[in-house]
N, C-alpha and C. Protein backbone atom coordinates (compact mmCIF):
# COMPACT_ATOMS: atom_id res chain seq x y z
N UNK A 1 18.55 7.88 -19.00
CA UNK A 1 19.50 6.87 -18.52
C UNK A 1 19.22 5.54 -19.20
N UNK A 2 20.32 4.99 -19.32
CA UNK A 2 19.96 3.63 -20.05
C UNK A 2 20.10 2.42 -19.39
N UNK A 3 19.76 1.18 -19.42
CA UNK A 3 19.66 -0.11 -18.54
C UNK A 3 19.28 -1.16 -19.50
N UNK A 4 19.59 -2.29 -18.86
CA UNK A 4 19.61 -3.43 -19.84
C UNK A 4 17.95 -3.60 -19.85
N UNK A 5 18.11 -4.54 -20.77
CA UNK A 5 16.61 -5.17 -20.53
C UNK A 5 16.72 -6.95 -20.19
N UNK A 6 16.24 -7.70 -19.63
CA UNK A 6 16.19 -9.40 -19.35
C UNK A 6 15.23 -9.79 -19.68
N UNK A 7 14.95 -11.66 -19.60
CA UNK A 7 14.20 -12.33 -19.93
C UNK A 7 13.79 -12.89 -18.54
N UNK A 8 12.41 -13.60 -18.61
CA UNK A 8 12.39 -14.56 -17.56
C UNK A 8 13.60 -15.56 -17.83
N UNK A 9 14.49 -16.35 -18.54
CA UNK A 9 15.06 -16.55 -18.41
C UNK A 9 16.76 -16.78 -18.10
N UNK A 10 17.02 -15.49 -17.64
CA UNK A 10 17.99 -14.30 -17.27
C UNK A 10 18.80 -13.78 -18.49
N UNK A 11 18.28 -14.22 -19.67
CA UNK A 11 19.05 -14.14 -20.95
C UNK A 11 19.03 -12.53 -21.41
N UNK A 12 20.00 -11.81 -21.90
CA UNK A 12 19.84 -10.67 -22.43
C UNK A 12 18.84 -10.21 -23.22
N UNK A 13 18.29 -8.89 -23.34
CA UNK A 13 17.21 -8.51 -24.37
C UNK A 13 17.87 -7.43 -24.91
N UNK A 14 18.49 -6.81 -24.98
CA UNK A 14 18.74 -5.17 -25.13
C UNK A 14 19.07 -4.42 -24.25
N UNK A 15 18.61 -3.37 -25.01
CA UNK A 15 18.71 -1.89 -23.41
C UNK A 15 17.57 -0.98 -23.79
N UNK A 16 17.51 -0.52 -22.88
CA UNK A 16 16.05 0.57 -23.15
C UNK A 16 16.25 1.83 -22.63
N UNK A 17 15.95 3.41 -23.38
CA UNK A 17 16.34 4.28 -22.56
C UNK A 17 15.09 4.57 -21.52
N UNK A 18 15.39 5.02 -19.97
CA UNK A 18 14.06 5.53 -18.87
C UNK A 18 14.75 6.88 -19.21
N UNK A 19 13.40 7.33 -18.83
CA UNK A 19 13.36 8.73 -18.92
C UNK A 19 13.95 9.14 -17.43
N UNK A 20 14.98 10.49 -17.43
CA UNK A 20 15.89 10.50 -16.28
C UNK A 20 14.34 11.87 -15.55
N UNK A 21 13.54 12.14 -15.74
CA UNK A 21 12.46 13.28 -15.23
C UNK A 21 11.51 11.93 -14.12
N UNK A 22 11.84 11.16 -14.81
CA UNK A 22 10.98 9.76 -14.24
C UNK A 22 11.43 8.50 -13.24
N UNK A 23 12.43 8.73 -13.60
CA UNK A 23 13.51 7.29 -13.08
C UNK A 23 15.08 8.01 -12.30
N UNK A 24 15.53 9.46 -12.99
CA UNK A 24 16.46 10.14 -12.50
C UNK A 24 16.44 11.27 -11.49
N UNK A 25 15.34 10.75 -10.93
CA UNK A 25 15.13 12.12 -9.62
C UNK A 25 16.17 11.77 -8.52
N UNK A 26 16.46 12.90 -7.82
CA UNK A 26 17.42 12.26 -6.74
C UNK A 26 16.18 12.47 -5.37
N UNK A 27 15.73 11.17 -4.52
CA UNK A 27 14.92 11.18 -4.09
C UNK A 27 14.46 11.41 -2.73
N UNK A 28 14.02 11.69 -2.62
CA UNK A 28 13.43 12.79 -1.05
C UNK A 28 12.42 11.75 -0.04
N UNK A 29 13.09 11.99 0.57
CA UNK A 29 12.38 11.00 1.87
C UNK A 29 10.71 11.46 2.71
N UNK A 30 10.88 12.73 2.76
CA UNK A 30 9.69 13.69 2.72
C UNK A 30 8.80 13.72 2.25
N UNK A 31 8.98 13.07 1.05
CA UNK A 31 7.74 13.48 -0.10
C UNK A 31 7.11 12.06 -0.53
N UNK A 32 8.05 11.03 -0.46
CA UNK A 32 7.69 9.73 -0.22
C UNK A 32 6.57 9.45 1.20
N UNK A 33 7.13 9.82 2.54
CA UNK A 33 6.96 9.57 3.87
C UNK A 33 5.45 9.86 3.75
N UNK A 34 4.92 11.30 3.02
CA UNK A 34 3.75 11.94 2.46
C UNK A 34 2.83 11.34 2.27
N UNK A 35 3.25 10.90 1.18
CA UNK A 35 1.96 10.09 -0.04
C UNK A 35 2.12 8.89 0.89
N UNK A 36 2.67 7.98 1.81
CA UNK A 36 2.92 6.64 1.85
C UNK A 36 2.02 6.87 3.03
N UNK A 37 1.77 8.11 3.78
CA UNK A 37 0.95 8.11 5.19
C UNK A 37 -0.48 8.17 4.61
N UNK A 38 -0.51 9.05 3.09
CA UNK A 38 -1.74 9.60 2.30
C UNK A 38 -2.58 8.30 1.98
N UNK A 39 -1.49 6.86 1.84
CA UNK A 39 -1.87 5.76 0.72
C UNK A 39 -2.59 5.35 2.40
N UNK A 40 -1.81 4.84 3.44
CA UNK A 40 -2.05 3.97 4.40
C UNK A 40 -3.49 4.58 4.71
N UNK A 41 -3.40 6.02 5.61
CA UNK A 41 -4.79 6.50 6.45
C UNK A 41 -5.98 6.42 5.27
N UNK A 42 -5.89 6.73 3.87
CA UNK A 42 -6.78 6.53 3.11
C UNK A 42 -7.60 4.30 3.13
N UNK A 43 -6.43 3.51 3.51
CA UNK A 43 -6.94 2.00 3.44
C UNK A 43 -7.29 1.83 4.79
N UNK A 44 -7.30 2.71 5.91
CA UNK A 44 -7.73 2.48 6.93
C UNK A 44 -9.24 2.27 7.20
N UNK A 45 -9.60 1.13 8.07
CA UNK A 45 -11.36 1.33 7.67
C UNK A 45 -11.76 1.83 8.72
N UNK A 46 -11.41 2.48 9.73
CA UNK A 46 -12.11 3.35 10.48
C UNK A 46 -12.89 3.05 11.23
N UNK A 47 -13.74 1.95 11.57
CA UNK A 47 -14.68 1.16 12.01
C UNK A 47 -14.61 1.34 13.45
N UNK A 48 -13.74 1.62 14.30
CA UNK A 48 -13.72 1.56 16.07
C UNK A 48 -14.57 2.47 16.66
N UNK A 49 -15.16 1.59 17.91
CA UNK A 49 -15.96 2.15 18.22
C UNK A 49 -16.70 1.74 19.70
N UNK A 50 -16.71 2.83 20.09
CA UNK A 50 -16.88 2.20 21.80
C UNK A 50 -18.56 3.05 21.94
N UNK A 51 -18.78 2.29 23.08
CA UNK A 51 -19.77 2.61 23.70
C UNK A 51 -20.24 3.97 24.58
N UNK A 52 -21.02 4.63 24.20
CA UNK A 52 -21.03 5.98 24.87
C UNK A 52 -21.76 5.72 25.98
N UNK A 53 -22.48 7.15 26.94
CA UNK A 53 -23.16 7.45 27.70
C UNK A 53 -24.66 6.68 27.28
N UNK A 54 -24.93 7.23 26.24
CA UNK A 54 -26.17 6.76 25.65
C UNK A 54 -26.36 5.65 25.29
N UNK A 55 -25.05 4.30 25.07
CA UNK A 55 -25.50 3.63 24.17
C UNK A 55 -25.53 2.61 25.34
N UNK A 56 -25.10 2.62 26.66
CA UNK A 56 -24.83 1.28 27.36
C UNK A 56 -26.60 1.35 28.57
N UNK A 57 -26.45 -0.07 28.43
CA UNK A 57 -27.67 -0.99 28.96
C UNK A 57 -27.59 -0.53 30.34
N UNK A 58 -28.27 0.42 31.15
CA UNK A 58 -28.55 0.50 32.39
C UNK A 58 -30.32 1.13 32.48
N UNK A 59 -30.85 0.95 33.41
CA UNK A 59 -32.01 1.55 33.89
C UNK A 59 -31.41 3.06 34.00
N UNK A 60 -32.59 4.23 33.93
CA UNK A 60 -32.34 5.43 33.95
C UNK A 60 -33.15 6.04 35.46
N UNK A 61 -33.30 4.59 36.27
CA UNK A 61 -33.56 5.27 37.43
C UNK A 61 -32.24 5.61 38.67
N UNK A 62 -32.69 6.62 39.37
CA UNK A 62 -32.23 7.07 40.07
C UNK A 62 -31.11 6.64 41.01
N UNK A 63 -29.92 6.34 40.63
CA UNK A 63 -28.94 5.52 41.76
C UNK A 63 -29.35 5.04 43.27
N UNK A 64 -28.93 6.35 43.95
CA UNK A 64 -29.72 6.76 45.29
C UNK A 64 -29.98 8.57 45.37
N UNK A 65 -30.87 8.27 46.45
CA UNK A 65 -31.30 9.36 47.28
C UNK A 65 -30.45 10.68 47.04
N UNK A 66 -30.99 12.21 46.72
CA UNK A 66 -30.04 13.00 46.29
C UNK A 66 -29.31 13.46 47.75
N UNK A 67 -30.12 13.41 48.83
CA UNK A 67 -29.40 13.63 50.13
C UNK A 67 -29.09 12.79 51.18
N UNK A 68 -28.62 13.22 52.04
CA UNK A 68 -28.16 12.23 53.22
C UNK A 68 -27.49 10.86 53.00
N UNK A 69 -26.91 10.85 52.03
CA UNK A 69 -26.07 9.62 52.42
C UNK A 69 -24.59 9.77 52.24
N UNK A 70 -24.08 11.32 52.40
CA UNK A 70 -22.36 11.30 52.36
C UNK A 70 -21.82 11.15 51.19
N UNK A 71 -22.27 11.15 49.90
CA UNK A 71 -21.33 10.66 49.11
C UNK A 71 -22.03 11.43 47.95
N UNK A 72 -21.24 11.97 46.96
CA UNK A 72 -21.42 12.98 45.91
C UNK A 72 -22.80 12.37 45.25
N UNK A 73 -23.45 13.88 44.46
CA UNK A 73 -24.78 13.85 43.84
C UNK A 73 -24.66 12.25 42.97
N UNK A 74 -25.34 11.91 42.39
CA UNK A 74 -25.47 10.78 41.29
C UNK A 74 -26.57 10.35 40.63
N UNK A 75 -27.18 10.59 39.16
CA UNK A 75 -28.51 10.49 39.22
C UNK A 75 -28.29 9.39 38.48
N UNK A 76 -27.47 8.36 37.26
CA UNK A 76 -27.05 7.51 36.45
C UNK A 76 -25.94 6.80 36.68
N UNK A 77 -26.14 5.65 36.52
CA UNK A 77 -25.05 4.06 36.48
C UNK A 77 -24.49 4.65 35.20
N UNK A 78 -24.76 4.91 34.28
CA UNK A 78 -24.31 5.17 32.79
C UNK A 78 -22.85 6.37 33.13
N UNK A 79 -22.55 7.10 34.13
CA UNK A 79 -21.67 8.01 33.99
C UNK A 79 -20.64 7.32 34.17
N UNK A 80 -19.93 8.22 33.45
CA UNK A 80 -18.41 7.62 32.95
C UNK A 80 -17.27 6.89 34.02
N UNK A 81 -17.88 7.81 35.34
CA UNK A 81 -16.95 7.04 36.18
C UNK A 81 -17.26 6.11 37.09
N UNK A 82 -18.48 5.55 36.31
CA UNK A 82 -18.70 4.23 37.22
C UNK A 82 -17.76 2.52 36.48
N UNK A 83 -17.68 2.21 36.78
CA UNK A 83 -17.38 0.52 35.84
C UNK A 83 -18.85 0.15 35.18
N UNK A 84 -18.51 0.00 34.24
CA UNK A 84 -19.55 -0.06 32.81
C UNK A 84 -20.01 0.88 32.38
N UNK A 85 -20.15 1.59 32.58
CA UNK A 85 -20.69 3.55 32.26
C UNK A 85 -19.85 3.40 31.20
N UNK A 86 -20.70 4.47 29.91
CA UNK A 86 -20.31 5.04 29.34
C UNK A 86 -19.11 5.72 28.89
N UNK A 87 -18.52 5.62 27.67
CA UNK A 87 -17.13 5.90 27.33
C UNK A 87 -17.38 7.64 27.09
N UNK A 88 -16.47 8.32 27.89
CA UNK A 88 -16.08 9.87 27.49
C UNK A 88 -15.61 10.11 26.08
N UNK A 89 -16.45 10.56 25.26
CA UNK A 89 -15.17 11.34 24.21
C UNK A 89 -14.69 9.96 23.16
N UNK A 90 -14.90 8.60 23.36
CA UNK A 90 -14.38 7.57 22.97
C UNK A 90 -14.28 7.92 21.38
N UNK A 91 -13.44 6.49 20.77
CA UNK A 91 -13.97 6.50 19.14
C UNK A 91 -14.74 6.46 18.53
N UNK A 92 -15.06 6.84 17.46
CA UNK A 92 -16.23 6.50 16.54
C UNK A 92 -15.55 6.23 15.12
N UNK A 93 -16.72 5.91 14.68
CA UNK A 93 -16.68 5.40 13.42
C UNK A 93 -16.39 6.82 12.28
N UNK A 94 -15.10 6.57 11.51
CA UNK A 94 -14.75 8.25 10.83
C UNK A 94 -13.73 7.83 9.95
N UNK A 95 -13.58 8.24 8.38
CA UNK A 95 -12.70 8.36 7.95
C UNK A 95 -11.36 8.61 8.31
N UNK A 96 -10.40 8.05 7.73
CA UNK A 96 -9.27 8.75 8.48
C UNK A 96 -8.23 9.18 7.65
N UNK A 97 -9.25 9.11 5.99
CA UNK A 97 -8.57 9.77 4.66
C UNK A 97 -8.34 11.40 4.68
N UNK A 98 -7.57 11.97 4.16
CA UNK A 98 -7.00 13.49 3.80
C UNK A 98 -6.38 13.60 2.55
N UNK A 99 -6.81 14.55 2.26
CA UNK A 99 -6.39 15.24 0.71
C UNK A 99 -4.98 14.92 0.10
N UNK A 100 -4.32 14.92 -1.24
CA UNK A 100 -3.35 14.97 -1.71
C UNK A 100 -3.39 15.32 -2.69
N UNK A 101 -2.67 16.40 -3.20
CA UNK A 101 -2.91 16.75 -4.73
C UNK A 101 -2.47 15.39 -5.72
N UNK A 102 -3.24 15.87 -6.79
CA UNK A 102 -2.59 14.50 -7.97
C UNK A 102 -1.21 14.74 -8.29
N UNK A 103 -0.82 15.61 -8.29
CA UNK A 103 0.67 16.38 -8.77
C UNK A 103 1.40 15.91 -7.64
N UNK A 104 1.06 15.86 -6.45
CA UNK A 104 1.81 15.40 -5.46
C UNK A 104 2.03 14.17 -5.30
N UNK A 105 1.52 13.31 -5.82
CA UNK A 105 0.71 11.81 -5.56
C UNK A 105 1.81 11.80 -6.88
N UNK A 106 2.00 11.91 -8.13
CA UNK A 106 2.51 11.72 -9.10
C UNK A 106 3.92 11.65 -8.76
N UNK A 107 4.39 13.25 -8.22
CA UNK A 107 5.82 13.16 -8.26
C UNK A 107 6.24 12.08 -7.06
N UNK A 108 5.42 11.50 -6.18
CA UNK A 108 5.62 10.38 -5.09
C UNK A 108 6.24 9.48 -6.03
N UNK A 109 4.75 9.01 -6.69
CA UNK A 109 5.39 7.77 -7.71
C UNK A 109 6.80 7.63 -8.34
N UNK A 110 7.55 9.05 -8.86
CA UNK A 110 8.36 9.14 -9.65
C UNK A 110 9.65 9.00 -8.92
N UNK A 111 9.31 9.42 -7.64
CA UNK A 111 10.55 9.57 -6.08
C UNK A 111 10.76 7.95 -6.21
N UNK A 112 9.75 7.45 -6.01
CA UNK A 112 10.13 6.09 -5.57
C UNK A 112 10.55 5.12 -6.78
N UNK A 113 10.17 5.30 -7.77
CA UNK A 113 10.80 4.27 -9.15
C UNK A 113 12.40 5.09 -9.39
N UNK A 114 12.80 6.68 -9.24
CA UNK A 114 14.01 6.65 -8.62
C UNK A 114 14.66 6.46 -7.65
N UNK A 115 14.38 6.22 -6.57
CA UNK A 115 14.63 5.75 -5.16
C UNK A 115 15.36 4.50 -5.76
N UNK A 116 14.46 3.19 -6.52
CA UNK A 116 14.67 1.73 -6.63
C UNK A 116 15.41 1.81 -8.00
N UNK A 117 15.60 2.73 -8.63
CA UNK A 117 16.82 2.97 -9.80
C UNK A 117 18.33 3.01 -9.22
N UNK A 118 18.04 4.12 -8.15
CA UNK A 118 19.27 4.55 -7.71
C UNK A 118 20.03 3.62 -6.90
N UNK A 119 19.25 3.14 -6.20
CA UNK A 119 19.78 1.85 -5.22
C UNK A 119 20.01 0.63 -6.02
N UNK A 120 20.12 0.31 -7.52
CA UNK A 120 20.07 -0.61 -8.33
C UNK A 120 19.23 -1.82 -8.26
N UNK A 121 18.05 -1.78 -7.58
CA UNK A 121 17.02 -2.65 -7.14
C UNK A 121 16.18 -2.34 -8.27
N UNK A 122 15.90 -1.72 -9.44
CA UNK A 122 15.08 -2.08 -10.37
C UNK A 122 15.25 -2.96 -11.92
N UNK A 123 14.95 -3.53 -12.43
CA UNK A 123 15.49 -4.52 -13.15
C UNK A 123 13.76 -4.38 -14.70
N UNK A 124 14.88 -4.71 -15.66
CA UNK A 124 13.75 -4.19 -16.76
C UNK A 124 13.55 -5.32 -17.38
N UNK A 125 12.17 -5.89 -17.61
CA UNK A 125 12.14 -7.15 -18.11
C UNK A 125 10.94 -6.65 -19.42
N UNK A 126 11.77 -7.55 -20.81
CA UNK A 126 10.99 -7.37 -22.14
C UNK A 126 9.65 -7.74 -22.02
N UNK A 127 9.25 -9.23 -21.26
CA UNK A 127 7.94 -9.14 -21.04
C UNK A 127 7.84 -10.35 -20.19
N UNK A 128 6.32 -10.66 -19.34
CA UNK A 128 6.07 -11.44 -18.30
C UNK A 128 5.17 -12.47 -19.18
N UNK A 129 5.37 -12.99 -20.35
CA UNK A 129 4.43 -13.49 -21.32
C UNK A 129 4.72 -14.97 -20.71
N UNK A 130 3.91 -16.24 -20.03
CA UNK A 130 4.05 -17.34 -20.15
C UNK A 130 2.72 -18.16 -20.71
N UNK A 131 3.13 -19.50 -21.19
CA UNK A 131 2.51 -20.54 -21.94
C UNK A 131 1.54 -21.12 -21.02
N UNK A 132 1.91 -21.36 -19.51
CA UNK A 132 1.17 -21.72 -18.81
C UNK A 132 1.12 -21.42 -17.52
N UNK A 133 0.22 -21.34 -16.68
CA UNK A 133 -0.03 -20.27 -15.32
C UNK A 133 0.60 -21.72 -14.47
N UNK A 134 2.07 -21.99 -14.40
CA UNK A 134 2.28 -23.00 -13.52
C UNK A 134 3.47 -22.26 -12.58
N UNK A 135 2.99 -22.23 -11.09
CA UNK A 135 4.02 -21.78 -9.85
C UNK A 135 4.90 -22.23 -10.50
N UNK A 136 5.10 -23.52 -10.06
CA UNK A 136 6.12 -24.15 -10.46
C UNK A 136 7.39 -23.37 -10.99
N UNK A 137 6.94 -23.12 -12.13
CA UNK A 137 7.92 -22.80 -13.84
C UNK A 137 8.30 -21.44 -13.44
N UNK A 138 7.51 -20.77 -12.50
CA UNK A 138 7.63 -18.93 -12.29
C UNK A 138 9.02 -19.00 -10.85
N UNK A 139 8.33 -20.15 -10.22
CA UNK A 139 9.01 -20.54 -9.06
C UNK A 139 10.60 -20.64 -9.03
N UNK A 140 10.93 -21.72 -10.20
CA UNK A 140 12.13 -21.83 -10.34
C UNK A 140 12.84 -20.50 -10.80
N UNK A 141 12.04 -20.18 -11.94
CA UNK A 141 12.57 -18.67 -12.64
C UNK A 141 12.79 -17.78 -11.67
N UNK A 142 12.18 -17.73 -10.74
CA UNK A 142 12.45 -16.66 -9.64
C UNK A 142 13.65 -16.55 -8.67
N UNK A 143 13.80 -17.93 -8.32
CA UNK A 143 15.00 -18.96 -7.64
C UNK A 143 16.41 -18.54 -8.64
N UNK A 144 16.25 -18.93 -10.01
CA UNK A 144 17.25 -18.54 -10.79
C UNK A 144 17.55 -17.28 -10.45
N UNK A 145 16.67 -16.43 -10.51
CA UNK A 145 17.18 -14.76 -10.69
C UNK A 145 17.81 -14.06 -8.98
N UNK A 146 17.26 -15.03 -8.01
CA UNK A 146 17.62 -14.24 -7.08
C UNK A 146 16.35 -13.13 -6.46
N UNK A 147 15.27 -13.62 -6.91
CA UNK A 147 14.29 -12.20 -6.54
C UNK A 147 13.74 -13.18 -4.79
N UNK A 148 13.61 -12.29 -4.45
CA UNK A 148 12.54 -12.71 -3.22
C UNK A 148 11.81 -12.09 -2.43
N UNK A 149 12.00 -11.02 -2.58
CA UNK A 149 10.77 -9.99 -2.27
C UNK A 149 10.58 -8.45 -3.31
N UNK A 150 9.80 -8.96 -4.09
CA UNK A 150 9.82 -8.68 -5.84
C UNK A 150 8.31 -8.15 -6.30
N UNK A 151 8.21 -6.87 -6.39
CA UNK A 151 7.13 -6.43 -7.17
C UNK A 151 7.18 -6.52 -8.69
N UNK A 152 6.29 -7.02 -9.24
CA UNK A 152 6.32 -6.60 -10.60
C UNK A 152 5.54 -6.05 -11.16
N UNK A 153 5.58 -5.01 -12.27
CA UNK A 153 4.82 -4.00 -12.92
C UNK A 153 4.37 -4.59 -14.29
N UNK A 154 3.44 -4.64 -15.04
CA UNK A 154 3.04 -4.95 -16.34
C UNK A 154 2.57 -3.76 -16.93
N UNK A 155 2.18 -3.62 -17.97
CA UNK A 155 1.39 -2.77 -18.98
C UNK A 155 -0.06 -2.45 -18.37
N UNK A 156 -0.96 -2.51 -19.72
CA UNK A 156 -2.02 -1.88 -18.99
C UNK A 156 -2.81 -3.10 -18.27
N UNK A 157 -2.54 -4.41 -18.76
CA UNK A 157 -2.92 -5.37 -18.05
C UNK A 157 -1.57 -7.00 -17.96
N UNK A 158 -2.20 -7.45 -17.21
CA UNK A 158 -1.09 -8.45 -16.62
C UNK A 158 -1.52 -9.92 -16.99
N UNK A 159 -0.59 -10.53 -17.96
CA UNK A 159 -0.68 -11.91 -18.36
C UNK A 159 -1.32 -12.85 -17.40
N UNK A 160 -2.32 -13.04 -18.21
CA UNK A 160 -3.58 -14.04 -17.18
C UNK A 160 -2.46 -15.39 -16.89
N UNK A 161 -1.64 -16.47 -17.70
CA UNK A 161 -1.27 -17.66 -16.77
C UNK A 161 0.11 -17.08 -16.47
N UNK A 162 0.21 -15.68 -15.59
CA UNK A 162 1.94 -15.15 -14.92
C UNK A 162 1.32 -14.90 -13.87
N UNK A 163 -0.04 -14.21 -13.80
CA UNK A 163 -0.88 -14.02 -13.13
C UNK A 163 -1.39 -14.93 -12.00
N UNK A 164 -1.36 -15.67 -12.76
CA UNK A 164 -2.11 -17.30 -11.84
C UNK A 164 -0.79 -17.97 -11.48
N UNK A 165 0.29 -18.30 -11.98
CA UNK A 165 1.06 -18.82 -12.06
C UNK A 165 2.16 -18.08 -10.50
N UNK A 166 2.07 -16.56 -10.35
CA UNK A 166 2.29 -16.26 -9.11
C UNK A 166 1.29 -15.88 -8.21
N UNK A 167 0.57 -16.10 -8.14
CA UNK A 167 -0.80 -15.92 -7.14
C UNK A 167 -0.58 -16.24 -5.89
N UNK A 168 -0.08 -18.09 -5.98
CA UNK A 168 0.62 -18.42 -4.33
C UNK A 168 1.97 -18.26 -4.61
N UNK A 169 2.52 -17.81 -5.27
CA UNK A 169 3.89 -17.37 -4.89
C UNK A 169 4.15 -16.15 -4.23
N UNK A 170 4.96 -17.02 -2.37
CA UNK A 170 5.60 -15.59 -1.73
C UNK A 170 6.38 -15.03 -1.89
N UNK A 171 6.20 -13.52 -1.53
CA UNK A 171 7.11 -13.26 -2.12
C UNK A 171 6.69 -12.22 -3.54
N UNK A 172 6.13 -12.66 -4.39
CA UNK A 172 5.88 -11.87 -5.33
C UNK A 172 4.42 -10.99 -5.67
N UNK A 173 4.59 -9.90 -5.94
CA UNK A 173 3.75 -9.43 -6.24
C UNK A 173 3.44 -8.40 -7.37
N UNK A 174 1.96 -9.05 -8.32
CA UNK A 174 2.23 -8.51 -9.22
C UNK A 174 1.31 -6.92 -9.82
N UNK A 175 1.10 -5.99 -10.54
CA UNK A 175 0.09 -5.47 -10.46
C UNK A 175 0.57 -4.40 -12.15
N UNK A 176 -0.81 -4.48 -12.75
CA UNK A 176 -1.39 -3.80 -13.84
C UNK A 176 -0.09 -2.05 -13.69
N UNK A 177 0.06 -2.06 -14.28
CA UNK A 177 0.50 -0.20 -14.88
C UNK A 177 0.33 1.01 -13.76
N UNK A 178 -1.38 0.66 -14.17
CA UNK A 178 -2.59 1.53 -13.22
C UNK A 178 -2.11 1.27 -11.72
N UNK A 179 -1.96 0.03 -10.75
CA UNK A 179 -2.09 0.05 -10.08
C UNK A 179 -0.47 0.25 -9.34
N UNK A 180 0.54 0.74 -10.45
CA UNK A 180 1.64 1.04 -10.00
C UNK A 180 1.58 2.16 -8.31
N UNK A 181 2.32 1.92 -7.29
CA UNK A 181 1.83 3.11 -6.10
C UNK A 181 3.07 2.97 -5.28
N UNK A 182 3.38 4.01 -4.70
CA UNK A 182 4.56 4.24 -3.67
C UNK A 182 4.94 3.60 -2.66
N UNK A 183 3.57 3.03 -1.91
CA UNK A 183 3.35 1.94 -0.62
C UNK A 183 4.17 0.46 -1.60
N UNK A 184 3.46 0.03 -2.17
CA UNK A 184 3.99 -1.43 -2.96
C UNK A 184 5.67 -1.67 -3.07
N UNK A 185 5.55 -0.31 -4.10
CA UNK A 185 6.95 -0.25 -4.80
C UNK A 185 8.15 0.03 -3.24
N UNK A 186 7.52 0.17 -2.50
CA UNK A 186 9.25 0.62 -1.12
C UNK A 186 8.90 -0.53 -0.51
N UNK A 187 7.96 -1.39 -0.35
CA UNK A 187 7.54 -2.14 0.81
C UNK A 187 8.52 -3.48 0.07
N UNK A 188 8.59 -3.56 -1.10
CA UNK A 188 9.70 -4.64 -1.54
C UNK A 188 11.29 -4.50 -1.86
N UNK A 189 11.81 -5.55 -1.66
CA UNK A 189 13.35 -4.83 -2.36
C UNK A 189 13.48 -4.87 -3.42
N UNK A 190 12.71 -5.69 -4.74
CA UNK A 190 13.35 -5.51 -5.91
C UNK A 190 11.86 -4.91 -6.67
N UNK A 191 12.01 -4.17 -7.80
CA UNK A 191 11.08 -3.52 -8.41
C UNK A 191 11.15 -4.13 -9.73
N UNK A 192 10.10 -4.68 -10.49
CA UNK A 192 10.99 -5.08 -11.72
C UNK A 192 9.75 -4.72 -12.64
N UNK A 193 10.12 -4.24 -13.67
CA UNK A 193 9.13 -4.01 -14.53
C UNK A 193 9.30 -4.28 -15.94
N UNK A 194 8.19 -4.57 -17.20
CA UNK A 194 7.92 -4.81 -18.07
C UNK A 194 8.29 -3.46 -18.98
N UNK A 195 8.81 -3.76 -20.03
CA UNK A 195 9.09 -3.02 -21.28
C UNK A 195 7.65 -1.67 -21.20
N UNK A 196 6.46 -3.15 -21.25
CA UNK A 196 5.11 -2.32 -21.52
C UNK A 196 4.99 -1.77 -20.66
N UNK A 197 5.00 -1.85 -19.25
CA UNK A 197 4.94 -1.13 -18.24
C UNK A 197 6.14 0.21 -17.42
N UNK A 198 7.17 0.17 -18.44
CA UNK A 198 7.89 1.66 -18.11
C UNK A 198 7.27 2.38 -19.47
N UNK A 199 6.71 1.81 -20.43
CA UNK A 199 5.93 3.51 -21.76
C UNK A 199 4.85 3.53 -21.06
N UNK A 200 3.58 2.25 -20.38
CA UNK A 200 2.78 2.88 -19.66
C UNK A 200 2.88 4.05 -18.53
N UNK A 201 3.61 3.69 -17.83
CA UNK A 201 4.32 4.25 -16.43
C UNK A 201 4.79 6.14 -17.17
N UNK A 202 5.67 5.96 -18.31
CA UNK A 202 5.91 7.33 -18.48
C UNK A 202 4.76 8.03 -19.30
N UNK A 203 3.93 7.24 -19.87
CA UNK A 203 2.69 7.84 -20.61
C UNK A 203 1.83 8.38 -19.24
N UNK A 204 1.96 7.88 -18.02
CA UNK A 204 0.97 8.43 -16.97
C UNK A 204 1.84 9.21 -15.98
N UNK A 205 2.78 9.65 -16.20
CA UNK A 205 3.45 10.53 -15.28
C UNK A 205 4.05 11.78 -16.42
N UNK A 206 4.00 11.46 -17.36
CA UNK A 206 4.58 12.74 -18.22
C UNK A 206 3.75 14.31 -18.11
């Protein structure tokens, strides 16, 4: 399939062909929903964590008396059904990552850069090259184009002053080739990527 190419300064560049195996999938909600639960439970840090039987501060002597006083056995303050006792069964500290094939993880990627083809939310830019890392100058350019909640893709690495230059800019976000991923690319509305970064992109999905 073919598509224009732009400038940061909305000026024409050409056209470039995407590969339709890459960019022309018709895209599945399923297989996205997948990898995007695969990306999240994998950044989860897992850390919760309550207090057991064992771990809470009581003396381990004897409540009361095992007989005569009417009211069920009890040898510990620590059991669960007292107030402050010990948590039953509670959380712990545990991964909460699960498997995904790479093949699966791949064709994700490819769902979703057609997903943002098909919906005409992806936009091809010759390159993110600026003179100086100033908000400012990226700011306005951005204002011009209409982007406002805007991923952008680069090559194998990302122009150090475009880099700096959107750092506090909301709104945008930018990331290396490599760190192209399914979560990023849906979580924005516009997708926009670099010349260098759709031959990277099809050099790592081919």
């Amino acid at each position: 399939m073919k598509t224009d190419v732009i400038k940061l300064d909305a000026s024409k560049a050409g056209s470039i062909d995407l590969d339709d195996a890459i960019f022309g999938l018709d895209p599945r909600a399923d297989i996205l929903h997948r990898v995007v639960r695969w990306q999240r439970a994998k950044a989860q840090a897992g850390t919760h964590s309550v207090l057991g039987r064992s771990d809470v501060s009581y003396s381990t002597k004897k409540i009361y008396r095992q007989k005569g006083t009417g009211g069920a056995r009890h040898g510990s303050k620590k059991a669960p059904i007292f107030r402050h006792g010990g948590v039953y069964k509670g959380p712990t500290p545990r991964s909460h990552a699960h498997d995904l094939t790479k093949k699966f993880r791949a064709l994700g990627l490819k769902h979703a850069l057609s997903a943002k083809a098909q919906a005409g939310s992806l936009i091809v830019l010759e390159d993110i090259v600026m003179g100086e890392g100033k908000t400012a100058l990226l700011a306005k350019a951005v204002k011009e184009l209409g982007w406002k909640r805007v991923l952008i893709i680069d090559g194998a690495e990302v122009n150090e002053n475009f880099a700096m230059a959107a750092r506090n800019l909301e709104g945008v976000d930018v990331l290396p080739s490599m760190g192209a991923n399914v979560y990023d690319i849906l979580k924005r509305d516009t997708l926009v990527i670099t010349k260098a970064g759709i031959e990277a992109l099809e050099a790592r999905l081919k």
